[in-house]
N, C-alpha and C. Protein backbone atom coordinates (compact mmCIF):
# COMPACT_ATOMS: atom_id res chain seq x y z
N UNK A 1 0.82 -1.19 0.00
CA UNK A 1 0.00 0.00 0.00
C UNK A 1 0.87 1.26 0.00
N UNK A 2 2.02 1.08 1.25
CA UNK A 2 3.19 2.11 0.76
C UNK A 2 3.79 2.18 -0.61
N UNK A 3 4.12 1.57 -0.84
CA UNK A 3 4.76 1.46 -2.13
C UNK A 3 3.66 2.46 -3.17
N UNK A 4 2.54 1.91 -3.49
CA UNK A 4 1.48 2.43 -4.29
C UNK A 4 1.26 3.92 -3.54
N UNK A 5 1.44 4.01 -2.70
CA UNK A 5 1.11 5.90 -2.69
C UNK A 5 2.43 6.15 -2.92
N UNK A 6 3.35 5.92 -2.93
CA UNK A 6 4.76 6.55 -3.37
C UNK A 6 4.67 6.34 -4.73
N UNK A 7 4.40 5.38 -5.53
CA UNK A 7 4.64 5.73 -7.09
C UNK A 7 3.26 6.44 -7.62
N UNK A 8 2.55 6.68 -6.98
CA UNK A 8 0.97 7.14 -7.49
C UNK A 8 1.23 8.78 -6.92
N UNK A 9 1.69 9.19 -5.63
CA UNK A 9 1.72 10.35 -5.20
C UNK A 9 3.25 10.73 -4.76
N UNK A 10 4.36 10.63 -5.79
CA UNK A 10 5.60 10.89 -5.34
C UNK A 10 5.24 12.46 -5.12
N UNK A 11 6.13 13.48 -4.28
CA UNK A 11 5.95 14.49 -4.35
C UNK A 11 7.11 15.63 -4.73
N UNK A 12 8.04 14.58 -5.13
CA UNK A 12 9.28 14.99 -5.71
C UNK A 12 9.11 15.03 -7.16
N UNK A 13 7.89 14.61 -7.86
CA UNK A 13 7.93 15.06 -8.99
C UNK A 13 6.73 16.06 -9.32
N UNK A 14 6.02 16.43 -8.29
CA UNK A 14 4.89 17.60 -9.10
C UNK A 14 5.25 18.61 -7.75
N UNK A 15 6.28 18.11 -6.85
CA UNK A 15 6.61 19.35 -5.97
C UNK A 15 5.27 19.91 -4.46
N UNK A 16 4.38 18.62 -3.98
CA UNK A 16 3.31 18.93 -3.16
C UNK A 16 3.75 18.35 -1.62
N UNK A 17 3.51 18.85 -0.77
CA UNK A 17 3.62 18.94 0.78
C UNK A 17 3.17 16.80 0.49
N UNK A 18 3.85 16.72 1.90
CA UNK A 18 3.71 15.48 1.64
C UNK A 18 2.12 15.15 2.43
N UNK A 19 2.20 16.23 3.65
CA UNK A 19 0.80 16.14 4.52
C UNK A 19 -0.76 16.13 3.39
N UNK A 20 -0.03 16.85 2.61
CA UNK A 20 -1.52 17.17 1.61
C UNK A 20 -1.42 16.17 0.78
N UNK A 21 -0.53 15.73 0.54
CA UNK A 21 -1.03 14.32 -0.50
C UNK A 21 -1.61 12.94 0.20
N UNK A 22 -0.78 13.01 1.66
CA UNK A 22 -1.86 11.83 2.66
C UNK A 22 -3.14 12.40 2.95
N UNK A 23 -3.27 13.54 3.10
CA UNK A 23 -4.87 13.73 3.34
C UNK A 23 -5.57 13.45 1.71
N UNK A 24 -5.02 14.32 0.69
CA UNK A 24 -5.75 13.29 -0.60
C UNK A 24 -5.89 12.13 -0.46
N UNK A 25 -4.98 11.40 -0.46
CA UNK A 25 -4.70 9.82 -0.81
C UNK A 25 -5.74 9.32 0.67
N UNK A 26 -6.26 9.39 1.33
CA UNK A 26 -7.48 9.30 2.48
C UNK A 26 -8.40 9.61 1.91
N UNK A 27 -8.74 10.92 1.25
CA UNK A 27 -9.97 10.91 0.95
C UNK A 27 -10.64 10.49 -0.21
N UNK A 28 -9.49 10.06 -0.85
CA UNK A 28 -9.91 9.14 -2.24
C UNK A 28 -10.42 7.88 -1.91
N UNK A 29 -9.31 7.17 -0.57
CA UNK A 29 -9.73 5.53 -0.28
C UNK A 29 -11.16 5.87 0.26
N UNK A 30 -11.25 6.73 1.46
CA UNK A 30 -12.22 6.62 1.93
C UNK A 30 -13.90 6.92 0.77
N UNK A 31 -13.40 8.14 -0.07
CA UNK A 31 -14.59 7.83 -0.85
C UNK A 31 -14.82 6.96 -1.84
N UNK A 32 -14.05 6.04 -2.38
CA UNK A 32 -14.25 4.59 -3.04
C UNK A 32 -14.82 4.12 -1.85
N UNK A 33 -14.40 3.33 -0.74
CA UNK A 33 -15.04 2.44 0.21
C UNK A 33 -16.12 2.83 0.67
N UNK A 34 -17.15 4.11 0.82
CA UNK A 34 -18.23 4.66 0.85
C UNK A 34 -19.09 3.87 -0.33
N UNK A 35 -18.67 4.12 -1.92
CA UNK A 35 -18.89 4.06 -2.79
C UNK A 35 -19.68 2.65 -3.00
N UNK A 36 -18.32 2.06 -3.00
CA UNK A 36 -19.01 0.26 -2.63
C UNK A 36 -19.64 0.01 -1.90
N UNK A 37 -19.93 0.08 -0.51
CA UNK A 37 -20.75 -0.04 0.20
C UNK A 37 -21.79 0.36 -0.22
N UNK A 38 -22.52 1.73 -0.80
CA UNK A 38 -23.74 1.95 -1.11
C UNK A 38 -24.07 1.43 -2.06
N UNK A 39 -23.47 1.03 -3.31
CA UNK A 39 -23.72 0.62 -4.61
C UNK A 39 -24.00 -0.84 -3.72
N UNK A 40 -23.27 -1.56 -3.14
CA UNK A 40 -23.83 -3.32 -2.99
C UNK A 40 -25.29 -3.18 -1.87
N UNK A 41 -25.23 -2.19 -1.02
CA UNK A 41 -26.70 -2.00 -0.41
C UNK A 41 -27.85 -1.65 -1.56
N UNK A 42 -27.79 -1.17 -2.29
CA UNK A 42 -28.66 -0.29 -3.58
C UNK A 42 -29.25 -2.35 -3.99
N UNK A 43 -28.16 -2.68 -4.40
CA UNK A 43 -28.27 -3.90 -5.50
C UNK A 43 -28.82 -4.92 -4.56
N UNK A 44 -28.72 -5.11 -3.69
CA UNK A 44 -29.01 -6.02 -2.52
C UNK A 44 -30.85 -5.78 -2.28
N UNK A 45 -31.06 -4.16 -2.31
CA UNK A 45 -32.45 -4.22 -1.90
C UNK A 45 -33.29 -4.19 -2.66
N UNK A 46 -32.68 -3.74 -4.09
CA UNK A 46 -33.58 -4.08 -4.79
C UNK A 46 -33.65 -5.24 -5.32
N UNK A 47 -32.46 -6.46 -5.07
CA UNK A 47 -32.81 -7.91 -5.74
C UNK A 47 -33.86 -8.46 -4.30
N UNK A 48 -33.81 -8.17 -3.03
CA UNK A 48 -34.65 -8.88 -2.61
C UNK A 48 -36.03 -8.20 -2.31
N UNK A 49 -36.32 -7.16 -2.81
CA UNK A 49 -37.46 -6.79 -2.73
C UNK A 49 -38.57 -6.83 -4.29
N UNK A 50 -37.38 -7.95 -4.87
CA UNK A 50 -37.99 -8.36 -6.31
C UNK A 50 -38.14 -10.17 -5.68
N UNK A 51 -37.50 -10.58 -4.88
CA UNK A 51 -37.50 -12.47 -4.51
C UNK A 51 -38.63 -12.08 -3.68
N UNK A 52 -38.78 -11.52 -2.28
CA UNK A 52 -39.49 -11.78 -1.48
C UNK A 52 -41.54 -11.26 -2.42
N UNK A 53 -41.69 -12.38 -1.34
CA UNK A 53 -43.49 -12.38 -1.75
C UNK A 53 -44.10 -11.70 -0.54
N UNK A 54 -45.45 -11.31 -0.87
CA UNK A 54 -46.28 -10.16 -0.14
C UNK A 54 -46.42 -11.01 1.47
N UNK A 55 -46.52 -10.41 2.45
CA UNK A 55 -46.48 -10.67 3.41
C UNK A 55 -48.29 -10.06 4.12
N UNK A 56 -48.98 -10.86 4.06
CA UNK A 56 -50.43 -9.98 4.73
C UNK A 56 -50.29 -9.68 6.49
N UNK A 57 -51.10 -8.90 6.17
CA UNK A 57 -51.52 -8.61 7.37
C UNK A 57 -52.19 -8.81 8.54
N UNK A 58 -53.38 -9.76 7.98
CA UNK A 58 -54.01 -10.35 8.72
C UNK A 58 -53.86 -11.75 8.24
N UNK A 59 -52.61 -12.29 8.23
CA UNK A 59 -52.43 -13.70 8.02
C UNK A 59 -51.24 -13.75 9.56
N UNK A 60 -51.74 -15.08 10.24
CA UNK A 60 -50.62 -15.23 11.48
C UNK A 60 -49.49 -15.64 10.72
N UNK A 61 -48.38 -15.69 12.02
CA UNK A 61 -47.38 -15.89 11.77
C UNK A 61 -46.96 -17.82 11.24
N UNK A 62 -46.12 -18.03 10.27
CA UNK A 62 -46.22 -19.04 10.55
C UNK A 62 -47.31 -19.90 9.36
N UNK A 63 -48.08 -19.33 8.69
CA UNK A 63 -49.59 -19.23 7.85
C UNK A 63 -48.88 -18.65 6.39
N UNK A 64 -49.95 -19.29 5.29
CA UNK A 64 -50.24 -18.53 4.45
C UNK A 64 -51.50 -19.22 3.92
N UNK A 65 -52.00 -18.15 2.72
CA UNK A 65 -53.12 -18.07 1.83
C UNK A 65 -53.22 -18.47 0.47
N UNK A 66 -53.52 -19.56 0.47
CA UNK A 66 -53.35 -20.42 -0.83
C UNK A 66 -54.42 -21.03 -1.58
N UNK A 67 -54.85 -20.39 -2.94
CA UNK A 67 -56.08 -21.44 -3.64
C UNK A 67 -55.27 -22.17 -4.45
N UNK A 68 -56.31 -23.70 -4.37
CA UNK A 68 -55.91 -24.85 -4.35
C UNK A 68 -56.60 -25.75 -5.07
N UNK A 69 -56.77 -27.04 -5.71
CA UNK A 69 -57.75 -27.65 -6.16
C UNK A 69 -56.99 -28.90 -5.54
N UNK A 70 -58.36 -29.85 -5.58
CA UNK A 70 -58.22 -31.03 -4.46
C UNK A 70 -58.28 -32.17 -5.65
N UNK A 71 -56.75 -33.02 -5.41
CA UNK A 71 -56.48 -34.04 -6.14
C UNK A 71 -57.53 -35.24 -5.19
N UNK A 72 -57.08 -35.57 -4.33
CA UNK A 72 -58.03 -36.70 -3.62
C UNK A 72 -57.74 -36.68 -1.73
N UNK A 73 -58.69 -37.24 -1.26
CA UNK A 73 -58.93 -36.87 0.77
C UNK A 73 -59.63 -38.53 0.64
N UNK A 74 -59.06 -38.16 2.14
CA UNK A 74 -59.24 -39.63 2.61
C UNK A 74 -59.88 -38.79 4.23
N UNK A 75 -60.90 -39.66 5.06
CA UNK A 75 -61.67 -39.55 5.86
C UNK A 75 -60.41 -40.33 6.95
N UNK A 76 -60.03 -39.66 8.06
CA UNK A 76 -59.46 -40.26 8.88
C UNK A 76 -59.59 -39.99 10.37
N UNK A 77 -61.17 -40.12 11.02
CA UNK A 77 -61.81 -39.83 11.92
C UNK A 77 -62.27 -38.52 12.29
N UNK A 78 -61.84 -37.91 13.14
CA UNK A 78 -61.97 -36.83 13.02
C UNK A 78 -61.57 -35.58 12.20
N UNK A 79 -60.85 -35.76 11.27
CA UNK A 79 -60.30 -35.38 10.24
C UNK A 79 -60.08 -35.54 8.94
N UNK A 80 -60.20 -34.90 7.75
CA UNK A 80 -59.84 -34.91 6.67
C UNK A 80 -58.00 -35.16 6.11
N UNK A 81 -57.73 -35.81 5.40
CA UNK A 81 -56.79 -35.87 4.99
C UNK A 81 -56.37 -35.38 3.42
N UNK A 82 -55.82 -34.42 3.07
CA UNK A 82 -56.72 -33.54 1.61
C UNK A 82 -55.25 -33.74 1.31
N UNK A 83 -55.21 -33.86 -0.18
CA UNK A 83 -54.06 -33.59 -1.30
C UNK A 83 -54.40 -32.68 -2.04
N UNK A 84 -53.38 -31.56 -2.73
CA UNK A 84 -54.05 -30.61 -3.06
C UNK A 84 -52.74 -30.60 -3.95
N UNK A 85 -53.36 -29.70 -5.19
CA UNK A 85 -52.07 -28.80 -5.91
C UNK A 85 -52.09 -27.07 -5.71
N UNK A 86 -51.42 -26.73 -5.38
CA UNK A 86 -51.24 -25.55 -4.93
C UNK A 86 -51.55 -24.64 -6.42
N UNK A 87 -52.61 -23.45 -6.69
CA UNK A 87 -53.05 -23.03 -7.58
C UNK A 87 -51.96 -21.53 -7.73
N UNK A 88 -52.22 -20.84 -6.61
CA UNK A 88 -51.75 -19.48 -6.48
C UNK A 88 -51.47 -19.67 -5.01
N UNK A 89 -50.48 -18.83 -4.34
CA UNK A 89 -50.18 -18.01 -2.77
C UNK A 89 -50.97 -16.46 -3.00
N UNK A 90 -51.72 -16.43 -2.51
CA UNK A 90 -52.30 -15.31 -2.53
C UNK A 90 -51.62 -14.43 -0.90
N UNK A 91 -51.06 -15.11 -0.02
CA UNK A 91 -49.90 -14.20 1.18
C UNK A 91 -49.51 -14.64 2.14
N UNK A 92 -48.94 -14.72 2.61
CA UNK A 92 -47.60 -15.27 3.60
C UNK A 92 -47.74 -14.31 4.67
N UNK A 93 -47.89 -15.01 6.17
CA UNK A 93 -47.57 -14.41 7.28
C UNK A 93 -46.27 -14.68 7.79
N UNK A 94 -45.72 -13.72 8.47
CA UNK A 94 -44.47 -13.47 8.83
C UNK A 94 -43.74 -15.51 9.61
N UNK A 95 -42.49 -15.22 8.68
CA UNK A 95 -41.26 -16.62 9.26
C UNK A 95 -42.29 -17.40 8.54
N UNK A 96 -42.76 -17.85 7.84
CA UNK A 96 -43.60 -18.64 6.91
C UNK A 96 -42.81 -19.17 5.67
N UNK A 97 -42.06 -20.34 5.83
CA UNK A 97 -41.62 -20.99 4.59
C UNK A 97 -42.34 -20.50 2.96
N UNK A 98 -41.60 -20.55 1.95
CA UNK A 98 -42.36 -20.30 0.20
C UNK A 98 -43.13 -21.60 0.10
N UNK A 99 -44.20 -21.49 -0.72
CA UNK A 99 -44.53 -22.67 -1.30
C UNK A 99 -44.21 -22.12 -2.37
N UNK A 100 -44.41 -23.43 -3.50
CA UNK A 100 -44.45 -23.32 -4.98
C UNK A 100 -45.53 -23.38 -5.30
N UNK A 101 -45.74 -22.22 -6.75
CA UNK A 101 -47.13 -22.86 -7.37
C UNK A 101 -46.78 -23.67 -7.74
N UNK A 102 -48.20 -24.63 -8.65
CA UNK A 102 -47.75 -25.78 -8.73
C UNK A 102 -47.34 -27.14 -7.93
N UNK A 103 -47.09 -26.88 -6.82
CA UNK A 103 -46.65 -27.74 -6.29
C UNK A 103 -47.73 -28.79 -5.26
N UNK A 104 -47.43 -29.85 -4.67
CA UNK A 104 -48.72 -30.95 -4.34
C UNK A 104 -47.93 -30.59 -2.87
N UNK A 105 -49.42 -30.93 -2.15
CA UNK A 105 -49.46 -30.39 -0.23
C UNK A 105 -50.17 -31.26 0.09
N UNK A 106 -49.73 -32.10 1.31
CA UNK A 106 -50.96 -32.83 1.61
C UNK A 106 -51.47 -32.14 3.22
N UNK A 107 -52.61 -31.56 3.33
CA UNK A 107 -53.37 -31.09 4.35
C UNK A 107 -54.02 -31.73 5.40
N UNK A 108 -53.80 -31.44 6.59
CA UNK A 108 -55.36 -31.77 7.68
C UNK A 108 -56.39 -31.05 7.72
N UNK A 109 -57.47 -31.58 7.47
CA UNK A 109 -58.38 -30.29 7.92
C UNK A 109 -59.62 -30.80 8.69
N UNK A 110 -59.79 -30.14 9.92
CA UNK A 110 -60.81 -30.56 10.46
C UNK A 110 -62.46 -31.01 10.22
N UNK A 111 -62.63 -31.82 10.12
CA UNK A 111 -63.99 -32.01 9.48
C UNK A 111 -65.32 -30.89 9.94
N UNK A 112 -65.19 -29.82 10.70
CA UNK A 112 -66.13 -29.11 11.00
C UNK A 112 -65.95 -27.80 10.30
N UNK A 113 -64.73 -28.14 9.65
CA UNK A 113 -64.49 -26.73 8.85
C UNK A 113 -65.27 -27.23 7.31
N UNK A 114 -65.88 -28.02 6.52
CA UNK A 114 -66.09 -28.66 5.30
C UNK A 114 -66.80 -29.82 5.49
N UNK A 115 -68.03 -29.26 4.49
CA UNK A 115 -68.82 -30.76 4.51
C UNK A 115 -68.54 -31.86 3.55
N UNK A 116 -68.87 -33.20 3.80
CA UNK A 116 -68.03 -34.12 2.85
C UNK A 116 -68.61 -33.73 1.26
N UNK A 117 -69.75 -33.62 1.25
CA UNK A 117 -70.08 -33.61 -0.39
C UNK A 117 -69.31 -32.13 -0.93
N UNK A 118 -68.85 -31.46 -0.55
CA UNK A 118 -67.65 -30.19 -0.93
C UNK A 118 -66.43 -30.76 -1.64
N UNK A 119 -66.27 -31.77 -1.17
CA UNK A 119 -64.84 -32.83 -1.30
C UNK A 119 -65.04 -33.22 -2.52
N UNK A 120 -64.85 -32.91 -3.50
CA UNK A 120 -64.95 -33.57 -4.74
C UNK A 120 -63.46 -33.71 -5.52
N UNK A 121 -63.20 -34.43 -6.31
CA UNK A 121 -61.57 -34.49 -6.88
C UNK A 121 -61.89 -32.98 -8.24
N UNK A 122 -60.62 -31.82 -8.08
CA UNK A 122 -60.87 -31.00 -9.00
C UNK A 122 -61.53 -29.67 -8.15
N UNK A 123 -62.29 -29.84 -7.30
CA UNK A 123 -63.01 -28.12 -6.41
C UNK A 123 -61.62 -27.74 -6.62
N UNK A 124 -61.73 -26.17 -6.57
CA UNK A 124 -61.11 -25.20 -5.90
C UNK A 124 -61.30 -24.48 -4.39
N UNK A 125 -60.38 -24.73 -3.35
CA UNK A 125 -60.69 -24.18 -2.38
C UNK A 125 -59.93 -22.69 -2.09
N UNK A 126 -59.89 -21.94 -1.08
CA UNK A 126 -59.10 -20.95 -0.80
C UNK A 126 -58.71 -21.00 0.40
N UNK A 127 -57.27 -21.47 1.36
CA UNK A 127 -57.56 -21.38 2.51
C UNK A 127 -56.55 -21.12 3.37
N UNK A 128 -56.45 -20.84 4.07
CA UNK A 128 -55.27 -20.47 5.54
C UNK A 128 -54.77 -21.37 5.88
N UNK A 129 -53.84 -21.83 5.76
CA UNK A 129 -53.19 -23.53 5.70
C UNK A 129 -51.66 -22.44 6.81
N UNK A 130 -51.28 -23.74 7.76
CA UNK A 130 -50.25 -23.00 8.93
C UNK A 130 -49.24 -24.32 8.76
N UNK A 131 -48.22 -23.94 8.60
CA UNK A 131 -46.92 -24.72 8.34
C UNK A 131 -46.77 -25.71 9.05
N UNK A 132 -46.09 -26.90 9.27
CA UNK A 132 -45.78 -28.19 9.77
C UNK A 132 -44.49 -27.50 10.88
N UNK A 133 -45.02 -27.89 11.91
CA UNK A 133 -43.91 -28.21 13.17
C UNK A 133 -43.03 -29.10 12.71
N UNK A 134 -41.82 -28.60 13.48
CA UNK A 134 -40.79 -29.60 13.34
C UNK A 134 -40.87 -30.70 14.61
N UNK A 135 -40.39 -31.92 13.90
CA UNK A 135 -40.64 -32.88 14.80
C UNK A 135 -39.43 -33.36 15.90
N UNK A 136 -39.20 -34.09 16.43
CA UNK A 136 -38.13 -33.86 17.50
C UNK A 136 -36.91 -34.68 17.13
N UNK A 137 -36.94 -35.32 15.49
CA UNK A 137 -35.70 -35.56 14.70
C UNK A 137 -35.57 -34.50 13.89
N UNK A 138 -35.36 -34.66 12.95
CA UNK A 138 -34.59 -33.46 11.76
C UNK A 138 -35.56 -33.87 10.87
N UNK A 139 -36.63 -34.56 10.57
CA UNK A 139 -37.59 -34.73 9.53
C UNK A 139 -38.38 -33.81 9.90
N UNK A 140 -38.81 -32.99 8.95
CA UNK A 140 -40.10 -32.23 9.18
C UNK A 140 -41.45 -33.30 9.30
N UNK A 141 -42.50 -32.66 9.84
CA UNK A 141 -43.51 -33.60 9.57
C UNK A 141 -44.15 -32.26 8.45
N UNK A 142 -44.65 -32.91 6.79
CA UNK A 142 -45.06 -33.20 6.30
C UNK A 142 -46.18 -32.37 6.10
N UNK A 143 -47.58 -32.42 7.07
CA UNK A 143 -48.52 -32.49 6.82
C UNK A 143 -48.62 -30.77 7.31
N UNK A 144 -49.58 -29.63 6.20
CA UNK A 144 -50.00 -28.47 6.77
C UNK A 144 -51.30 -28.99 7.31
N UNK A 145 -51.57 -27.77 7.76
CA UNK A 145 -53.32 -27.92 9.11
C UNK A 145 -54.07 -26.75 8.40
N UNK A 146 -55.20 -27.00 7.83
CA UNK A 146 -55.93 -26.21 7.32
C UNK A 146 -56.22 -25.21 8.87
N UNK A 147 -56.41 -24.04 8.67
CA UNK A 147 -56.72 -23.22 10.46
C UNK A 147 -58.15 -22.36 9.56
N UNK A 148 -58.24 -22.20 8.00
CA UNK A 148 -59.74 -21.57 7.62
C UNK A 148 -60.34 -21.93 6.28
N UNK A 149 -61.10 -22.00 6.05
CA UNK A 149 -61.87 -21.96 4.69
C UNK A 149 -62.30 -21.06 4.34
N UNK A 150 -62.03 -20.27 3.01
CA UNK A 150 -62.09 -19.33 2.51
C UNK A 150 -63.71 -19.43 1.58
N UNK A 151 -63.47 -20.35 0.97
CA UNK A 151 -64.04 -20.50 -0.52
C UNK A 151 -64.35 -22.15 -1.15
């Protein structure tokens, strides 16, 4: 770094105080390293405020809002057991994993939330589905919990 301010700011050849060429040679580094810093904050917020998806407001934490159409459910006592393909995310409550569109979910949903003849292979539903707890190995469990019915 010495070296490079001596052949970049000798002062034996344009004849300048040596104090004034270290205060240049400072305020050049320092305003490049300003420079970068704001330019990678700039690029940073606007790439993730183009990735991240809408976050509602009145969705809990943990939740999101998803229409769906129902591949096939199975009756498993007090509960529904629903396969679904995920249509659209219509919003995400806060620390809430992405889903994919497109992508297959298999659901619980309480049987007092939906009557069986609703259940058809192909409906579209709309609903508040709340993420799978982790289980007390490293496998997730699997299954979301319907918490509303929309539609």
């Amino acid at each position: 770094m010495q070296r490079l301010y001596q052949l970049v700011f000798s002062n034996e050849e344009i004849g300048v105080d040596e104090t004034v060429m270290k205060k240049l040679f400072l305020l050049i580094y320092a305003a490049c390293i300003v420079s970068l810093i704001s330019s990678n904050g700039c690029s940073s917020a606007e790439q993730s405020s183009q990735t991240l998806k809408p976050i509602g407001e009145n969705i809990p934490p943990g939740s999101a809002v998803v229409l769906c159409q129902l591949n096939s459910f199975e009756d498993k006592g007090n509960f529904y057991l629903l396969d679904v393909k995920v249509k659209q995310v219509t919003g995400y409550g806060s620390a809430t994993e992405n889903i994919d569109p497109d992508s297959n979910l298999k659901l619980q949903m309480k049987k007092e939330l939906i009557k069986l003849e609703s259940l058809k292979k192909g409906a579209e539903f709309e609903l508040e589905i709340r993420q799978p707890m982790m289980s007390m190995g490293d496998e997730k469990n699997v299954l979301w919990t319907v918490s509303q019915l929309f539609k």
